[in-house]
C-alpha atoms as a PDB file:
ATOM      1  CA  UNK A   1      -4.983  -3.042  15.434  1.00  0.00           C
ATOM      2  CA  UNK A   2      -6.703  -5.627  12.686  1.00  0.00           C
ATOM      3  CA  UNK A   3      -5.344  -4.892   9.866  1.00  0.00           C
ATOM      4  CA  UNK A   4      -8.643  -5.564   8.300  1.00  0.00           C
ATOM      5  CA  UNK A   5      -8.919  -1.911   8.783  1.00  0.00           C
ATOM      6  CA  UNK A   6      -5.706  -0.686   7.452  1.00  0.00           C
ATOM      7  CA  UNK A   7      -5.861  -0.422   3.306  1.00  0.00           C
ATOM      8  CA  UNK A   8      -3.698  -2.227   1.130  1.00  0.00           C
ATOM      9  CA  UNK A   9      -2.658   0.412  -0.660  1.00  0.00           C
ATOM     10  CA  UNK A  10      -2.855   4.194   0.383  1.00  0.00           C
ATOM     11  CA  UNK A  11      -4.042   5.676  -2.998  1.00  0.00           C
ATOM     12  CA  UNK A  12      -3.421   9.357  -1.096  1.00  0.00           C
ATOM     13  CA  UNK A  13      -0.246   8.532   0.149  1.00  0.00           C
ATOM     14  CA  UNK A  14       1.062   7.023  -3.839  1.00  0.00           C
ATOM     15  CA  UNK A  15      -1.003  10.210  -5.189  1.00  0.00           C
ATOM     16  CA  UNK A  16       1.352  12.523  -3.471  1.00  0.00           C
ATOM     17  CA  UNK A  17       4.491  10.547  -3.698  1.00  0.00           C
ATOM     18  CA  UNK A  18       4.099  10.239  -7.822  1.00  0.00           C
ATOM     19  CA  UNK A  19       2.210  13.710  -7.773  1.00  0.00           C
ATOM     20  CA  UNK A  20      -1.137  12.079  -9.246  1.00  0.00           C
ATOM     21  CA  UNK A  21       0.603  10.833 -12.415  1.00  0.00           C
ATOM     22  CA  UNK A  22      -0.765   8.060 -13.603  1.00  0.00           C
ATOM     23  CA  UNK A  23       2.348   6.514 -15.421  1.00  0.00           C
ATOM     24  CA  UNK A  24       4.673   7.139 -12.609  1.00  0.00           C
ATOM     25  CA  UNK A  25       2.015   5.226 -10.391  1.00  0.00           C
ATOM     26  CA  UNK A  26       2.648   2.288 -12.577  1.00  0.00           C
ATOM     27  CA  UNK A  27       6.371   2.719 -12.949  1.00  0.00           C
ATOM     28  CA  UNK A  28       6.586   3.066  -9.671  1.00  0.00           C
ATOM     29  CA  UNK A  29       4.499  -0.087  -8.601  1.00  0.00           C
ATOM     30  CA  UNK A  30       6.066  -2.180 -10.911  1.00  0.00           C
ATOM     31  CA  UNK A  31       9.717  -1.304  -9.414  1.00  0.00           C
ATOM     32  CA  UNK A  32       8.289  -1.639  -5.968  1.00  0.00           C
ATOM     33  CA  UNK A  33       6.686  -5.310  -6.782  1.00  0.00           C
ATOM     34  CA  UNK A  34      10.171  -6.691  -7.863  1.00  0.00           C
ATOM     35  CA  UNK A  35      12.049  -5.063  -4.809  1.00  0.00           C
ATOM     36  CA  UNK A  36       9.151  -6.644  -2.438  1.00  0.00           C
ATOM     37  CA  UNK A  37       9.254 -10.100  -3.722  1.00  0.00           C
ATOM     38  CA  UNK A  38      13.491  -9.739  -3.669  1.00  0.00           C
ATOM     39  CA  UNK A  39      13.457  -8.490   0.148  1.00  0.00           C
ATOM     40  CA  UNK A  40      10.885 -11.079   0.717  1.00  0.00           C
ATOM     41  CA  UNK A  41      13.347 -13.281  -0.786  1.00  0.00           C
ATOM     42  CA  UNK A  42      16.046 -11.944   1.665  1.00  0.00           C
ATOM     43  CA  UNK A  43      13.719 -12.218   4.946  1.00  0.00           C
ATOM     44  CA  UNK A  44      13.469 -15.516   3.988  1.00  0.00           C
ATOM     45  CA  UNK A  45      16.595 -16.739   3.584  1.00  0.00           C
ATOM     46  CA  UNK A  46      18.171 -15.049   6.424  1.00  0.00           C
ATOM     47  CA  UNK A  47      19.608 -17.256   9.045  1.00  0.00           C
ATOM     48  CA  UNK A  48      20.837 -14.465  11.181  1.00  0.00           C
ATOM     49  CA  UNK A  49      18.438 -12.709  13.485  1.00  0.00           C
ATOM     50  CA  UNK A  50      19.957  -9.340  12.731  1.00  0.00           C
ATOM     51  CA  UNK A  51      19.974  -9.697   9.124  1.00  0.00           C
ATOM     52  CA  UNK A  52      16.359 -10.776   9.220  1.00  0.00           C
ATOM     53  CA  UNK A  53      15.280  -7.578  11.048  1.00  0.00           C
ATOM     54  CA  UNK A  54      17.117  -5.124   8.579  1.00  0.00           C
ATOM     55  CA  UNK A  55      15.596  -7.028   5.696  1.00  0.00           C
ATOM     56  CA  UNK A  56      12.138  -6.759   7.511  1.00  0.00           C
ATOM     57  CA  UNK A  57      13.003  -2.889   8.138  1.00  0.00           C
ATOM     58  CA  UNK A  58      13.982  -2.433   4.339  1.00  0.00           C
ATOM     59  CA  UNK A  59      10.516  -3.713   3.465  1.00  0.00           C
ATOM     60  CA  UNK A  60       8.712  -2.080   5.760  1.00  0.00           C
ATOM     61  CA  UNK A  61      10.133   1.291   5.097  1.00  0.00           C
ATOM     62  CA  UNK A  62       9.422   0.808   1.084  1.00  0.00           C
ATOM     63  CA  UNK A  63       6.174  -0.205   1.432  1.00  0.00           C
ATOM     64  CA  UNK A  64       5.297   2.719   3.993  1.00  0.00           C
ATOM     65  CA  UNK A  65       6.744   5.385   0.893  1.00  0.00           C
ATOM     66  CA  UNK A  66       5.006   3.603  -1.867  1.00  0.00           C
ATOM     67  CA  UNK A  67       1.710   3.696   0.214  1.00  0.00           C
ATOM     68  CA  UNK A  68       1.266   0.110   0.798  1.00  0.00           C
ATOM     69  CA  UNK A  69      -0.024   0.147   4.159  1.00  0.00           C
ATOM     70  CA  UNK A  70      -1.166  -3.280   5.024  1.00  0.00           C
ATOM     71  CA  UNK A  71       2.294  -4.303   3.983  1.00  0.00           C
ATOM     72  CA  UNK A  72       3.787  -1.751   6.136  1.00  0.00           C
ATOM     73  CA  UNK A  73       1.670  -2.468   9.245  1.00  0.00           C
ATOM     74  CA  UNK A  74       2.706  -6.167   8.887  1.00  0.00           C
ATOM     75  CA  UNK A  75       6.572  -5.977   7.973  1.00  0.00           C
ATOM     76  CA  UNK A  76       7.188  -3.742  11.264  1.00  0.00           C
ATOM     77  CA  UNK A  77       4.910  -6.169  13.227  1.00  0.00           C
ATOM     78  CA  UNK A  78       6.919  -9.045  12.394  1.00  0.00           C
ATOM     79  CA  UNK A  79      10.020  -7.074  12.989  1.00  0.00           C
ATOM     80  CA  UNK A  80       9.463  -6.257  16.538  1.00  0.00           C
ATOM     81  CA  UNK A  81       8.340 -10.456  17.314  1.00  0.00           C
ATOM     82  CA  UNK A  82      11.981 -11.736  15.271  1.00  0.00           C
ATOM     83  CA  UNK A  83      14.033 -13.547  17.503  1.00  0.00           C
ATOM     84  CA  UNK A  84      16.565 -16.058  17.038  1.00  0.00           C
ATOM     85  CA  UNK A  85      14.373 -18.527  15.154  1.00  0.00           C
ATOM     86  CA  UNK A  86      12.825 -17.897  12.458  1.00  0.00           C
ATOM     87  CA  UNK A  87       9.373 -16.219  13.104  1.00  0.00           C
ATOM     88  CA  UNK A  88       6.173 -17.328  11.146  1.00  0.00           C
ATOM     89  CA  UNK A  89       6.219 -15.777   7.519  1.00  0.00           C
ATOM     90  CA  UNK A  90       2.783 -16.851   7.044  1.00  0.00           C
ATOM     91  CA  UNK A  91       1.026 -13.613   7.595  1.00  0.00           C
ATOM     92  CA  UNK A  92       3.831 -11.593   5.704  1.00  0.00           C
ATOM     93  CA  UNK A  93       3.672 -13.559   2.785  1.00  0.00           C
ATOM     94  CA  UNK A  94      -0.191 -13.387   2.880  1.00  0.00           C
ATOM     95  CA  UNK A  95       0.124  -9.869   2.538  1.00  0.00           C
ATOM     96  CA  UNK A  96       2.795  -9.411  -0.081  1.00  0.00           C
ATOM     97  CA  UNK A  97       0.578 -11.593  -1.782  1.00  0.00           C
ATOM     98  CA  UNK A  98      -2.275  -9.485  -1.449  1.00  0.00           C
ATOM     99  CA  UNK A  99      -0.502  -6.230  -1.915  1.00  0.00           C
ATOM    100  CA  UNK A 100       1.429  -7.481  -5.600  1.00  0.00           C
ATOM    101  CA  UNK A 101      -1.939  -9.114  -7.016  1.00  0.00           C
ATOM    102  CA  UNK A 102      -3.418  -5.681  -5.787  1.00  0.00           C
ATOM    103  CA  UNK A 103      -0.818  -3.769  -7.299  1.00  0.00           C
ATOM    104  CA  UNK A 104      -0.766  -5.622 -10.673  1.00  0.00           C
ATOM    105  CA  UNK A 105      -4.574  -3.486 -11.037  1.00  0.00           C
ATOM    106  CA  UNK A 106      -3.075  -0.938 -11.684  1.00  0.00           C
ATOM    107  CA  UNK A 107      -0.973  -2.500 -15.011  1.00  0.00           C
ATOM    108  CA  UNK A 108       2.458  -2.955 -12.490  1.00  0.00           C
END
């Protein structure tokens, strides 16, 4: 799947889990920008292929509650193609980057 199709961020999905209220929204974005740049951090500096996948679970499984979809899609792409070396970060980082500037709208 592209994930030219897949949204950055669910707006639904973050209406329902903040119950449409604007200032949780952007409490809630700002916590989950910090926690994505410090697992981000983590996936990065990994050196063991094990580590690396929980790290890349972590992040997938935060960005699938806060709504961010593209990030989602991405994180548990990259964990099913980790293997011993260390996998291209490229794309991941691409998004994050995408996702926090996107984010950072909303006042995160």
């Amino acid at each position: 799947m592209s994930t030219d199709t897949i949204p950055v961020i669910d707006t639904e999905k973050l209406n329902r889990t903040t119950n449409g209220d604007p200032k949780l929204q952007v409490e809630v974005l700002a916590l989950f920008v910090a926690e994505v740049e410090r697992l981000l951090a983590q996936v990065e500096d990994a050196e063991d292929p094990q580590l690396r996948g929980d790290r890349l679970r972590a992040l997938a499984a935060l960005a699938r509650n806060t709504g961010a979809a593209k990030l989602a899609h991405e994180a548990r792409t990259l964990e099913t193609e980790i293997s011993a070396d260390l996998s291209d970060l490229s794309e991941l980082k691409a998004v994050v980057s995408q996702t926090t500037a996107y984010v950072r709208q909303f006042g995160a």
